[in-house]
C-alpha atoms as a PDB file:
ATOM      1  CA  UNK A   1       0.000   0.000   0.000  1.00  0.00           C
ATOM      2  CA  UNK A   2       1.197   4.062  -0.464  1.00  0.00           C
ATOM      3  CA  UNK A   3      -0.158   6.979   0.739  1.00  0.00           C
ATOM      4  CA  UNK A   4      -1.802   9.352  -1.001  1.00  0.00           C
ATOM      5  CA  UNK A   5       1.365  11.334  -2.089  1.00  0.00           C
ATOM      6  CA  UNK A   6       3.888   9.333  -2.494  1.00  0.00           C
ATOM      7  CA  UNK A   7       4.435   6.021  -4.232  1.00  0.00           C
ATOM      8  CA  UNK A   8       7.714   4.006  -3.932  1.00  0.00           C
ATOM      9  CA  UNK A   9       8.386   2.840  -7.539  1.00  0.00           C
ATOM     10  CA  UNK A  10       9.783   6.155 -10.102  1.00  0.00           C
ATOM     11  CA  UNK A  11      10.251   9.709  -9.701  1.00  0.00           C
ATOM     12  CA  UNK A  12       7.456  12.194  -8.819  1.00  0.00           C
ATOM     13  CA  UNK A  13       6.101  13.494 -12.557  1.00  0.00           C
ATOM     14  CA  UNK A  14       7.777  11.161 -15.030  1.00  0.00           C
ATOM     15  CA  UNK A  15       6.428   8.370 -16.563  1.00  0.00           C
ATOM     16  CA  UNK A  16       8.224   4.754 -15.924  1.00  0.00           C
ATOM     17  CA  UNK A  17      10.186   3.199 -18.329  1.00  0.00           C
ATOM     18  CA  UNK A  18      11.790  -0.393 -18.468  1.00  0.00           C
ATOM     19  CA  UNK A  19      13.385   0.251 -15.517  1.00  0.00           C
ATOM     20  CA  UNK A  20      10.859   1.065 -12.788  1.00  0.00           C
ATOM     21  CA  UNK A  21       8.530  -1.534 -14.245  1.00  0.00           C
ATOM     22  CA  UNK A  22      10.931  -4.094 -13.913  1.00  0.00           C
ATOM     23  CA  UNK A  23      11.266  -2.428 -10.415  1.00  0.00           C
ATOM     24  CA  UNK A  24       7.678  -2.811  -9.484  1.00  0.00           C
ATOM     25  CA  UNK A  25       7.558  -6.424 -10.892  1.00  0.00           C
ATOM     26  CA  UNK A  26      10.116  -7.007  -8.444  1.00  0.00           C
ATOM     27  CA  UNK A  27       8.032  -5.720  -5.467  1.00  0.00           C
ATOM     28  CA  UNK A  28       4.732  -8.376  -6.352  1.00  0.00           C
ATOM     29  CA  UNK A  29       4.624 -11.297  -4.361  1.00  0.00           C
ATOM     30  CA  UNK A  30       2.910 -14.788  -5.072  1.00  0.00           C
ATOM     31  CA  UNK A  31      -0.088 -15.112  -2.230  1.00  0.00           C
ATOM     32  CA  UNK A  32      -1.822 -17.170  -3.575  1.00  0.00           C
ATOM     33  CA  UNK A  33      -1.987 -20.087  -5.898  1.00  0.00           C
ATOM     34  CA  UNK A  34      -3.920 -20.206  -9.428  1.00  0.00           C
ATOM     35  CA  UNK A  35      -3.123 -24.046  -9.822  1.00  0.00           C
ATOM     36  CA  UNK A  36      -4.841 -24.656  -6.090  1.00  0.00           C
ATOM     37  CA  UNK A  37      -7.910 -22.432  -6.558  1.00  0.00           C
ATOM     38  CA  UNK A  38      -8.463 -22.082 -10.391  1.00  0.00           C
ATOM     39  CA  UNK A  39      -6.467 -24.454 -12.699  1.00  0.00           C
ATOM     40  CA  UNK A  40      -7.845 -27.431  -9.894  1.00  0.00           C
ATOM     41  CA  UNK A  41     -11.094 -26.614  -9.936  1.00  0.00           C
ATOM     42  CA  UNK A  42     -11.848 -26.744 -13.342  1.00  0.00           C
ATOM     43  CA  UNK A  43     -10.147 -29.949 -14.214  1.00  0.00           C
ATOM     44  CA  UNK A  44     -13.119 -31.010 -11.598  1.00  0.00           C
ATOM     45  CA  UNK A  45     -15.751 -29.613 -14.260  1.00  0.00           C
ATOM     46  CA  UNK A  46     -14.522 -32.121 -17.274  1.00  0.00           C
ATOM     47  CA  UNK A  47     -17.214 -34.572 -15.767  1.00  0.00           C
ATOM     48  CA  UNK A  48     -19.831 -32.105 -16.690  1.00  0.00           C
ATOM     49  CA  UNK A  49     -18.544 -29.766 -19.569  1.00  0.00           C
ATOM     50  CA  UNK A  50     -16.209 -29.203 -21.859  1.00  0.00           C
ATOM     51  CA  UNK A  51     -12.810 -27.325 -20.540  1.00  0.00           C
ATOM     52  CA  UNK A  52     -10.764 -26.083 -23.489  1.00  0.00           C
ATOM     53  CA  UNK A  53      -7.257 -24.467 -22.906  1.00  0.00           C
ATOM     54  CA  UNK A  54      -7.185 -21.317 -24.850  1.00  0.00           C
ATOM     55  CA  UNK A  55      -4.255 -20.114 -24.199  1.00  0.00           C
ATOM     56  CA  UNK A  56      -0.935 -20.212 -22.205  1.00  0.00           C
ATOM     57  CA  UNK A  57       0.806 -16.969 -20.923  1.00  0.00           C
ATOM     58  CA  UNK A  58       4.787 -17.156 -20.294  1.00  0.00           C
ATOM     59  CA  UNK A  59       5.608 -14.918 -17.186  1.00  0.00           C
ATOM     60  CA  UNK A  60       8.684 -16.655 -16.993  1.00  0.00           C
ATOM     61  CA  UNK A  61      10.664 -16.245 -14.180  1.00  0.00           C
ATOM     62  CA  UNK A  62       7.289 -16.645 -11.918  1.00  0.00           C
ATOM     63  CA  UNK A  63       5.754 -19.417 -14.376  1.00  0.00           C
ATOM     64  CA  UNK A  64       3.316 -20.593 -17.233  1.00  0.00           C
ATOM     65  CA  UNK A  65      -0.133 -20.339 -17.144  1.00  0.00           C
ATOM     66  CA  UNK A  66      -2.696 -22.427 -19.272  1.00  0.00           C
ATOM     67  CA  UNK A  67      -6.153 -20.480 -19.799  1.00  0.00           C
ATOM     68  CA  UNK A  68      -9.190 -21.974 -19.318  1.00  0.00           C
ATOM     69  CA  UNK A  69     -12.411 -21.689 -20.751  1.00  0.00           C
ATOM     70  CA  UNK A  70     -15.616 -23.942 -19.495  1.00  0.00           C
ATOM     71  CA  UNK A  71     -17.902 -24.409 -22.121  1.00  0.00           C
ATOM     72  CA  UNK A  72     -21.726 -26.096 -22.450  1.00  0.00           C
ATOM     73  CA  UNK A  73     -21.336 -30.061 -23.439  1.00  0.00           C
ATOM     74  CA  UNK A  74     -24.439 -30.168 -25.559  1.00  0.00           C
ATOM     75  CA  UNK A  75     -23.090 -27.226 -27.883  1.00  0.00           C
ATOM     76  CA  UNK A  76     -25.753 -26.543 -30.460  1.00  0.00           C
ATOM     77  CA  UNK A  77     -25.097 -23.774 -33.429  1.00  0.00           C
ATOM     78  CA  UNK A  78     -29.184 -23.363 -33.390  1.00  0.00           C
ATOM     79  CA  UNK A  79     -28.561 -21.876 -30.036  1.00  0.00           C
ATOM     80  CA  UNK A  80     -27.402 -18.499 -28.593  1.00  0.00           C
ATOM     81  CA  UNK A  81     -24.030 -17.965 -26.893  1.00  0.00           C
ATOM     82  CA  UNK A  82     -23.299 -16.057 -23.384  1.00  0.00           C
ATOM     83  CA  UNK A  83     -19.731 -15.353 -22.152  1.00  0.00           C
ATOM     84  CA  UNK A  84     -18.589 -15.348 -18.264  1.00  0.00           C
ATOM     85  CA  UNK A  85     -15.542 -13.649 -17.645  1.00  0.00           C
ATOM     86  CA  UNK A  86     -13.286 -13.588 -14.077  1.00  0.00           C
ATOM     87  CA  UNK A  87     -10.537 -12.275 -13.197  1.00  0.00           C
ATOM     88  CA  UNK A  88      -9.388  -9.924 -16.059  1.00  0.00           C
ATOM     89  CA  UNK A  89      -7.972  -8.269 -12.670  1.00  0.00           C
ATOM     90  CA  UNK A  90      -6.398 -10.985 -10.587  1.00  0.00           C
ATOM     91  CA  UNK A  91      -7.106  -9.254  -7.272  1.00  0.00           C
ATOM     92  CA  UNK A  92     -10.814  -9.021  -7.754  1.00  0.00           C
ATOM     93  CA  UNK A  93     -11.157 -12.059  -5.990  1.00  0.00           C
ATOM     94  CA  UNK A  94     -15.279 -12.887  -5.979  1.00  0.00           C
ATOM     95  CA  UNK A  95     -14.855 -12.501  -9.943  1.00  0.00           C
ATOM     96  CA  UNK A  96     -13.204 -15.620  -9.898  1.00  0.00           C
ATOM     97  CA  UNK A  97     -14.685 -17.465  -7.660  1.00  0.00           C
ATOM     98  CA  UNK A  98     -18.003 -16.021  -8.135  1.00  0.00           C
ATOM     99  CA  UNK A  99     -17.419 -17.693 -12.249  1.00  0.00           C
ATOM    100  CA  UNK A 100     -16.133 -21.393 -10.346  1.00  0.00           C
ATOM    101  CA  UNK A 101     -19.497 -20.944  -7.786  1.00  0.00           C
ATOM    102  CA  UNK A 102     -21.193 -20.235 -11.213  1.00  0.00           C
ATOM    103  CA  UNK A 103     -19.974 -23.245 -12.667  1.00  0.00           C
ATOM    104  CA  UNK A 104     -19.874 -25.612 -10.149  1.00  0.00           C
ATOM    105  CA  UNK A 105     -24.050 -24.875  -8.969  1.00  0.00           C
ATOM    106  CA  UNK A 106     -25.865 -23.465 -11.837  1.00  0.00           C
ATOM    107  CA  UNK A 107     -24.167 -23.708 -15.485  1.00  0.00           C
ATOM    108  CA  UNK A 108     -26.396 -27.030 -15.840  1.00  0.00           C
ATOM    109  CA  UNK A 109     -29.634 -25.259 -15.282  1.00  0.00           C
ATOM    110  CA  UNK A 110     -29.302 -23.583 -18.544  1.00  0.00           C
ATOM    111  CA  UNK A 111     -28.207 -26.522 -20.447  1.00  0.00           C
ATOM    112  CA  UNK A 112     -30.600 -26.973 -24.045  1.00  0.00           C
ATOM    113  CA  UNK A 113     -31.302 -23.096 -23.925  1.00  0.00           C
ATOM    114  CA  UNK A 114     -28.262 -20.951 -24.691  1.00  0.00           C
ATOM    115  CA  UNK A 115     -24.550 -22.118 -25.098  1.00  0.00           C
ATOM    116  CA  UNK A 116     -22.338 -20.938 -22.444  1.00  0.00           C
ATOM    117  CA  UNK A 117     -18.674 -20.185 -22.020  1.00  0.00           C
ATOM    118  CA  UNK A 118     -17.045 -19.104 -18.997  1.00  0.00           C
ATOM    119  CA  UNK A 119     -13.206 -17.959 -18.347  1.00  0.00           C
ATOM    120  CA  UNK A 120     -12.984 -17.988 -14.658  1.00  0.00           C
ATOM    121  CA  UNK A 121      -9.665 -16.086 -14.644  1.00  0.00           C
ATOM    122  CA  UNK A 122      -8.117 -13.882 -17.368  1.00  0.00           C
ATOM    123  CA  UNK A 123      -5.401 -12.817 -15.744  1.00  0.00           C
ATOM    124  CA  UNK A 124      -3.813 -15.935 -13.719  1.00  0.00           C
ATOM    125  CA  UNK A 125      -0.101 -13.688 -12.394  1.00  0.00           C
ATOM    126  CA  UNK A 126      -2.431 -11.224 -11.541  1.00  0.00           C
ATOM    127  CA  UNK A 127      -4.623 -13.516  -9.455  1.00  0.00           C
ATOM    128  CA  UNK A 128      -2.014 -15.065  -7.568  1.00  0.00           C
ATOM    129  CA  UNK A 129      -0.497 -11.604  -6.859  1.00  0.00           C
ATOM    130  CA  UNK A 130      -3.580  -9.509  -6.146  1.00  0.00           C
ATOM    131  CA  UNK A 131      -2.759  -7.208  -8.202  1.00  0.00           C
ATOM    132  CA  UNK A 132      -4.875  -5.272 -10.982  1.00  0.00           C
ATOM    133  CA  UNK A 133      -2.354  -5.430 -13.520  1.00  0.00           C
ATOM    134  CA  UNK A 134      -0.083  -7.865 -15.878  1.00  0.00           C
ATOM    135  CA  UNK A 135       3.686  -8.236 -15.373  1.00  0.00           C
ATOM    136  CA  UNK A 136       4.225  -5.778 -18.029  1.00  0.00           C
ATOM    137  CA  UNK A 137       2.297  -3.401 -15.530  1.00  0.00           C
ATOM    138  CA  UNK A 138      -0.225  -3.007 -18.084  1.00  0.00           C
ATOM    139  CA  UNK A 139      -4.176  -3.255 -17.269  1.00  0.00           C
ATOM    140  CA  UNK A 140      -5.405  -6.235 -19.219  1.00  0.00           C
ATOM    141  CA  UNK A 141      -9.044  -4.277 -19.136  1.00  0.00           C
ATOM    142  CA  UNK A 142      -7.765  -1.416 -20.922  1.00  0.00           C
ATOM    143  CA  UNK A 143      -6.587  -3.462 -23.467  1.00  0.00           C
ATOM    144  CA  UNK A 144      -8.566  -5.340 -25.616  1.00  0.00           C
ATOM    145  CA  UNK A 145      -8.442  -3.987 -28.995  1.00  0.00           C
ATOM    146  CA  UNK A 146      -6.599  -4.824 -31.955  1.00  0.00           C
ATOM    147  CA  UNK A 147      -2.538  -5.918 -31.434  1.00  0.00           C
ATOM    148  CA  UNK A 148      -3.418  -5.760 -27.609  1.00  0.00           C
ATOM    149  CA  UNK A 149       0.369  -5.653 -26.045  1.00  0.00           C
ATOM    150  CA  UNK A 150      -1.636  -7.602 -22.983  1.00  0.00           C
ATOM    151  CA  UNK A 151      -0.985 -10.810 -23.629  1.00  0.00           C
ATOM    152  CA  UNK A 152      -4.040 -12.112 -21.297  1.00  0.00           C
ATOM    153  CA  UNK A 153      -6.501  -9.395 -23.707  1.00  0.00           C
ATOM    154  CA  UNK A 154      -4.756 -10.920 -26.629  1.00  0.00           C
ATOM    155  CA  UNK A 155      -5.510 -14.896 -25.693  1.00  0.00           C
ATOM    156  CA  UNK A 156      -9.419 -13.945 -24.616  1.00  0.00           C
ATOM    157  CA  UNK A 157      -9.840 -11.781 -28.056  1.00  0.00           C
ATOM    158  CA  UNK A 158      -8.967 -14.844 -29.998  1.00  0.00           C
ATOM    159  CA  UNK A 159     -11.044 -17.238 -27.934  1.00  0.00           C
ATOM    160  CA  UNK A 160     -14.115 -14.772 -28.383  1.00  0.00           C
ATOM    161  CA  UNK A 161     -13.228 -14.138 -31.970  1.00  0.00           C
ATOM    162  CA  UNK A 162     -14.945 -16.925 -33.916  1.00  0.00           C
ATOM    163  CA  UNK A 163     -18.591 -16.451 -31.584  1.00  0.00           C
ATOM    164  CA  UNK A 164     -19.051 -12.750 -32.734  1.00  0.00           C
ATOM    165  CA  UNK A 165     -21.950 -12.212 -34.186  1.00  0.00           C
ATOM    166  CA  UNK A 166     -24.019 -15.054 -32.123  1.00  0.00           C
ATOM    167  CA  UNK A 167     -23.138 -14.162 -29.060  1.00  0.00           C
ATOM    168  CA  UNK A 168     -26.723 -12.554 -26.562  1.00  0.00           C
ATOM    169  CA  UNK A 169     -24.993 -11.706 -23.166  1.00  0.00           C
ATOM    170  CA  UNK A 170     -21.567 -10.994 -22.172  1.00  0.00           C
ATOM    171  CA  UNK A 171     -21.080 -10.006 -18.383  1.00  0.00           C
ATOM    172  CA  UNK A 172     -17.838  -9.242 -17.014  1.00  0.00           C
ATOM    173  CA  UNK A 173     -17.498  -9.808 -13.166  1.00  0.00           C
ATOM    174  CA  UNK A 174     -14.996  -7.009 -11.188  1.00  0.00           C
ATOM    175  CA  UNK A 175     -14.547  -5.585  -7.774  1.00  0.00           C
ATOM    176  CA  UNK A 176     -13.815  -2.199  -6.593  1.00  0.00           C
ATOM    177  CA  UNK A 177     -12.140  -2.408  -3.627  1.00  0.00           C
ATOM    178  CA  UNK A 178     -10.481  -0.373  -1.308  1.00  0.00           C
ATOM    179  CA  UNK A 179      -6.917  -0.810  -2.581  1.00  0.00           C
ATOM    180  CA  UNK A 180      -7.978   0.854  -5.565  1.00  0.00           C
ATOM    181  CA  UNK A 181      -7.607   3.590  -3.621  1.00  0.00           C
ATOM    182  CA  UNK A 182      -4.479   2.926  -1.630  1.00  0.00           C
ATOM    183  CA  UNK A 183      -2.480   1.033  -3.851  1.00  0.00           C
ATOM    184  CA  UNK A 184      -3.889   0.828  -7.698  1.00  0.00           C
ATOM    185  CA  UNK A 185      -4.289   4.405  -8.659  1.00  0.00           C
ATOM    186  CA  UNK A 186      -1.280   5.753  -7.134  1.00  0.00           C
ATOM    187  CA  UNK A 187       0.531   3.341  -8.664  1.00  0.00           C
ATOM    188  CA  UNK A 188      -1.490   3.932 -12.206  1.00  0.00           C
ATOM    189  CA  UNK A 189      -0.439   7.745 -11.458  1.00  0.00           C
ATOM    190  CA  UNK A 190       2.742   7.071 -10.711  1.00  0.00           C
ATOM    191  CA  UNK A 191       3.275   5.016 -13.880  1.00  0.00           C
ATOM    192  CA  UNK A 192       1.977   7.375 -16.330  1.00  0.00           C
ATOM    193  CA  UNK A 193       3.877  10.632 -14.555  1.00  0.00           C
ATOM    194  CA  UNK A 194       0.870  12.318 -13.258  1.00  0.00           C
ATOM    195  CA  UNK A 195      -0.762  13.597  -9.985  1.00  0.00           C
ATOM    196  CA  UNK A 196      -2.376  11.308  -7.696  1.00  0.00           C
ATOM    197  CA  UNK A 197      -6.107  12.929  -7.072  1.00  0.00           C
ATOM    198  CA  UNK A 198      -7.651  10.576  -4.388  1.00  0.00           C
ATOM    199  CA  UNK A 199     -11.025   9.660  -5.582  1.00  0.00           C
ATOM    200  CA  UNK A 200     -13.968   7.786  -3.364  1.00  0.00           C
ATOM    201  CA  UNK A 201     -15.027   3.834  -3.169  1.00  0.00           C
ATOM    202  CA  UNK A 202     -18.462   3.028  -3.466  1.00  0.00           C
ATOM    203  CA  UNK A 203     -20.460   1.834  -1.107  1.00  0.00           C
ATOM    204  CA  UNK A 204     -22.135  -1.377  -2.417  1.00  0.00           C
ATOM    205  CA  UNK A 205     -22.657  -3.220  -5.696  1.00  0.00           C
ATOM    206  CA  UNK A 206     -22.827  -1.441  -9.091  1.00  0.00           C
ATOM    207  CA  UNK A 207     -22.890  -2.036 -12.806  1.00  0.00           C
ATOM    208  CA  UNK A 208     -21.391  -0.366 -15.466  1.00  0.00           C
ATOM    209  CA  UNK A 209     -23.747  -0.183 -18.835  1.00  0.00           C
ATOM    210  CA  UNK A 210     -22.282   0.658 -22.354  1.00  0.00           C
ATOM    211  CA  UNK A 211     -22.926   3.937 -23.182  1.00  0.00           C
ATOM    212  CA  UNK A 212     -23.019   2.964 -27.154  1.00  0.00           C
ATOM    213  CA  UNK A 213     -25.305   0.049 -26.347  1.00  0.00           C
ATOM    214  CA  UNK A 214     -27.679   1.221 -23.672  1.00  0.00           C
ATOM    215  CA  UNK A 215     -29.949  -1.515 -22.240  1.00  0.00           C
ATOM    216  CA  UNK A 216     -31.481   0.108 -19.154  1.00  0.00           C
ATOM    217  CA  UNK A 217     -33.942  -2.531 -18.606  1.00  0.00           C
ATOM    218  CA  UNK A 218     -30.974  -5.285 -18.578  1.00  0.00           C
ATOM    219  CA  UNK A 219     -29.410  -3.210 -15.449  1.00  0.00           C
ATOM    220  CA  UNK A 220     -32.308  -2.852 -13.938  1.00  0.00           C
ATOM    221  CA  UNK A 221     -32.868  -6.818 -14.036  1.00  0.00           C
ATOM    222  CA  UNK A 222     -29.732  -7.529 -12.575  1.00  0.00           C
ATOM    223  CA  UNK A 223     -29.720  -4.623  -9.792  1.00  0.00           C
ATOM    224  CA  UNK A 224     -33.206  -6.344  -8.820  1.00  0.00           C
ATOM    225  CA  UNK A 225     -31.536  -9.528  -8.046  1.00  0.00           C
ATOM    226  CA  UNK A 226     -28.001  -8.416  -6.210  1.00  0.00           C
ATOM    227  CA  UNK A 227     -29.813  -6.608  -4.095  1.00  0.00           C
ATOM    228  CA  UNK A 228     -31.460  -9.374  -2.576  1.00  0.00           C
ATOM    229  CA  UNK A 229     -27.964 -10.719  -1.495  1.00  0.00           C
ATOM    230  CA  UNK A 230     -26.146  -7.326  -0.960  1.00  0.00           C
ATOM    231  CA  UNK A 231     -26.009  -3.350  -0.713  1.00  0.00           C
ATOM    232  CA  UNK A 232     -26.262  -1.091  -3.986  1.00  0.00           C
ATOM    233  CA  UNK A 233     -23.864   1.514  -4.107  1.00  0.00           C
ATOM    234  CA  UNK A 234     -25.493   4.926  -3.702  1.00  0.00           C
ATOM    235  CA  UNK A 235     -24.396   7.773  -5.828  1.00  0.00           C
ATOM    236  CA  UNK A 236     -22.097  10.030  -4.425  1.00  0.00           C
ATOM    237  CA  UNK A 237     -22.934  13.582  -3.412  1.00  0.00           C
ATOM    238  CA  UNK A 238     -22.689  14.972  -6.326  1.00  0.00           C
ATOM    239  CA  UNK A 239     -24.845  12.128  -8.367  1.00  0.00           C
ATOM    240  CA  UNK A 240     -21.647   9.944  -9.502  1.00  0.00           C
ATOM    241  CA  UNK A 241     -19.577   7.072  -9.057  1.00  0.00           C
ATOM    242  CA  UNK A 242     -16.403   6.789  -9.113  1.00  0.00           C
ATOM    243  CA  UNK A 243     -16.698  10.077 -11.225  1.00  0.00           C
ATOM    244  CA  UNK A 244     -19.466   9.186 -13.434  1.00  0.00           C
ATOM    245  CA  UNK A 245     -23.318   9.733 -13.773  1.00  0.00           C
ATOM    246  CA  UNK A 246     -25.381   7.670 -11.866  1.00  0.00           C
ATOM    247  CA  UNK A 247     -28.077   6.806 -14.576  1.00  0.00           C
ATOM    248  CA  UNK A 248     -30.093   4.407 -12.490  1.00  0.00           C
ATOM    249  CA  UNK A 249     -29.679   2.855  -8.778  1.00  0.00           C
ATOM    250  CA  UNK A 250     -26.294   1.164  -8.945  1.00  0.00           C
ATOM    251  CA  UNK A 251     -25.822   1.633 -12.696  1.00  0.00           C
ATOM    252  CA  UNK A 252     -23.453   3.884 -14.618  1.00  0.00           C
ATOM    253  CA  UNK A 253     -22.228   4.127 -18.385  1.00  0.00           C
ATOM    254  CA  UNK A 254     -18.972   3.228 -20.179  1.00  0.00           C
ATOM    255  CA  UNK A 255     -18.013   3.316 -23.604  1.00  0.00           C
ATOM    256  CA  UNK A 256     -16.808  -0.515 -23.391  1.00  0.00           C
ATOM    257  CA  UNK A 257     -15.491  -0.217 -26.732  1.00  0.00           C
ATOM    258  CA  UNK A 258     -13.049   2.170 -27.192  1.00  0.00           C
ATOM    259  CA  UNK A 259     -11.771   1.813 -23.551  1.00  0.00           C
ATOM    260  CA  UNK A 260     -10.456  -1.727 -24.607  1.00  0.00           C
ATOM    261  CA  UNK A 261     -12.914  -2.799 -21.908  1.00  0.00           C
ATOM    262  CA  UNK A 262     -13.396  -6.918 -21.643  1.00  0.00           C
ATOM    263  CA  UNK A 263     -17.375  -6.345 -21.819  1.00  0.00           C
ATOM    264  CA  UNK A 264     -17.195  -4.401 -25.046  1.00  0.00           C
ATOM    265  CA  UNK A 265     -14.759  -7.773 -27.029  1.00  0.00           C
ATOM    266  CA  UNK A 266     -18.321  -9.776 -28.370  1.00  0.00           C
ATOM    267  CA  UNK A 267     -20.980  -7.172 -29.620  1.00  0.00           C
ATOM    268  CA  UNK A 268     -23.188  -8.364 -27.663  1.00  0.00           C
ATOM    269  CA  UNK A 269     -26.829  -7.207 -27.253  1.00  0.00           C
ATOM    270  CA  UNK A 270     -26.973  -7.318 -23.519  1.00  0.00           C
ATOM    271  CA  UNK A 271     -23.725  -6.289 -21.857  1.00  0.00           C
ATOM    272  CA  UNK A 272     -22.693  -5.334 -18.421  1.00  0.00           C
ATOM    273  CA  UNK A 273     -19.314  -5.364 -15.596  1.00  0.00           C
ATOM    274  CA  UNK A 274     -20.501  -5.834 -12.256  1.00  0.00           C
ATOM    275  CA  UNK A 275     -18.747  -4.242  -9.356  1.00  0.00           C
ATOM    276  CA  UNK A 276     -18.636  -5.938  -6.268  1.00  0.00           C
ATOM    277  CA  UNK A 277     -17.278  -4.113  -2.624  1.00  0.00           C
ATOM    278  CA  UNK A 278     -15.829  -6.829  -1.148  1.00  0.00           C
ATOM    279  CA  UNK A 279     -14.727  -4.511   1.748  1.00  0.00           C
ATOM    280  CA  UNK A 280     -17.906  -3.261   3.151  1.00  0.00           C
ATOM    281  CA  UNK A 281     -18.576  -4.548   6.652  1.00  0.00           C
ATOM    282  CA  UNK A 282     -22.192  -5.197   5.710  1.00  0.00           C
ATOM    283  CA  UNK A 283     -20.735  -8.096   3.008  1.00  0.00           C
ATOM    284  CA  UNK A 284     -18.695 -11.281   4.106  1.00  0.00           C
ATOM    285  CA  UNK A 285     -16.598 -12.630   0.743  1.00  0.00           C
ATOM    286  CA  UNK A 286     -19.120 -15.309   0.305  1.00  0.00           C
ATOM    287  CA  UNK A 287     -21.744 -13.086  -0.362  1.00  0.00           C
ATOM    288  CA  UNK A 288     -19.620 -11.227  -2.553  1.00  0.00           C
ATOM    289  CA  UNK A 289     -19.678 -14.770  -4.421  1.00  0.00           C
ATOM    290  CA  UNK A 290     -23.516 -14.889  -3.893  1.00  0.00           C
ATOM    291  CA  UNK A 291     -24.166 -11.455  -5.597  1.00  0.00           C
ATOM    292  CA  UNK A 292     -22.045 -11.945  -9.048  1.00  0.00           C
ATOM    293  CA  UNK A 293     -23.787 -15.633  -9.067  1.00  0.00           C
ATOM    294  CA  UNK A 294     -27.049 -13.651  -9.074  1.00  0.00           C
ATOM    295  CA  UNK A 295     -26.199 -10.997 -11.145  1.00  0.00           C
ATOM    296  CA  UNK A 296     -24.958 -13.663 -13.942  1.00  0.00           C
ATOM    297  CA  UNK A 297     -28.320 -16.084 -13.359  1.00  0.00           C
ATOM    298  CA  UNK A 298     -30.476 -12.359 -13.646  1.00  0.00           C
ATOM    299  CA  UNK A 299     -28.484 -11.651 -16.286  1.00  0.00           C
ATOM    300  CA  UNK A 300     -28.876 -15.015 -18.720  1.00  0.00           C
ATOM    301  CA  UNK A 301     -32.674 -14.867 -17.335  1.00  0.00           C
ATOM    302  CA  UNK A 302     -33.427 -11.684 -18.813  1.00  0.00           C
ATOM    303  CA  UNK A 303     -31.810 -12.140 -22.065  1.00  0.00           C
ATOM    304  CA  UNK A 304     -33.246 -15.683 -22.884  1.00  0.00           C
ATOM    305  CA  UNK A 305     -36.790 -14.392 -21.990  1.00  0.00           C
ATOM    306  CA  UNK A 306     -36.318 -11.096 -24.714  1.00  0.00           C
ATOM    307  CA  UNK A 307     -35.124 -13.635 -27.547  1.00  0.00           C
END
């Protein structure tokens, strides 16, 4: 963690090079393991779906990590597709288990209606380091575009690549927590050689809705649901979170897009990224798990029943 003013990677004002990024690769520290929590858990699934390896990312000196995607056994091209994605920031922990939980209690239900695939965990270094970013200090969800230099945005893009076009729902499952404020933005202003300006971390559960694709309804569905297992984030004082317009209770716009945001990568009709406070007092991690399971259930519900 840093204060607010200072943070202990680069000089004050000038973006990092080589240098201080191998310097802050040096400070991350394993605390956690992806084969143990992830990687184990979905070999358990081949029973009951189909587990393809999309991908492997080389972080050599810390180690190589297959990709996993869990996908519907009884596949049929008649049927629509919905994407699950975890973990595109490894520290958002009830992303990824919230996708296993998923998996593991409810992917069956919707088996004969809609194809599903779900990638637990985008970003396994990140994962096992808590940390938002790659090893190249790079935010995977800022990346997914064309050439991504992410190398975890890059392996998901070509997984997604040959659904587009049939593809219903995508929801992407993130945390804001309170290291964001403490740790990841300092550090994300220290990297790029600007000012810190401490910000505020909402209070509760939220979504974030595309701005080019509005589906208000869709939100609304899903806010309906989480808040039967946790607290919605109220706008802040001056009708925002975390700087943006509150459109509905709990929901605010991004343009997923041309942020290189995950959510934006299928074209999708219904789209959303949930944000989870795993924090709060009012919200044990299990219920963090409970409220992205809901959100994705609400979330499949409501598309299948507009088809």
């Amino acid at each position: 963690m840093t204060s607010a003013s200072f943070y202990p990677v680069g000089t004050p004002g000038q973006p990092w090079g080589s240098t201080e990024k191998a310097e802050w690769r040096a400070r991350q520290r394993k605390q956690r393991d992806y084969g143990d929590d992830v990687a184990s858990r979905v070999e358990g699934f081949k029973s009951r779906f189909d587990v393809v390896e999309y991908g492997r990312l080389d972080d050599s000196p810390d180690g190589v990590y297959p990709l996993f995607a869990v996908r519907s056994r009884d596949w049929n091209d008649a049927m629509p597709i919905a994407l699950v994605t975890g973990g595109v920031h490894g520290y958002e922990t009830s992303g990824v288990h919230g996708a296993l939980q998923f998996i593991d209690r409810h992917m069956q239900d919707y088996a004969g209606r809609i194809n599903l695939v779900v990638v637990p965990c985008v970003s396994p270094w990140a994962y096992e380091r808590i940390n938002r970013w790659n090893p190249d200090a790079l935010d995977p969800n800022r990346s997914f575009h064309a050439n991504s230099p992410a190398g975890e945005s890059a392996a998901l893009l070509r997984l997604v690549e040959p659904l587009k076009g049939r593809v219903l729902m995508h929801i992407d499952l993130h945390e804001t927590t309170d290291s964001d404020e403490s740790e990841f933005r300092p550090a994300l202003a220290a990297r790029d050689g600007v000012l810190f300006e401490p910000g505020t971390i909402p209070d509760g559960f939220y979504l974030v809705d595309d701005s080019e694709n509005r589906q208000p309804e869709f939100q609304k569905a899903i806010i309906a649901a989480v808040e039967q297992v946790t607290h919605i984030a109220p706008a802040d004082p001056d009708g925002t979170i975390i700087g943006s317009p509150v459109v509905a209770p709990g929901v605010i716009e991004y343009a997923l897009v041309s942020l290189g945001l995950c959510a934006g990568i299928t074209g999708a009709r219904y789209t959303t990224t949930t944000e989870v406070y795993p924090d709060s007092p009012r919200a044990t991690p299990q219920q963090c798990n409970d409220a992205q399971v809901a959100a994705v259930r609400s979330a499949l519900d409501y598309a299948l029943a507009q088809r």
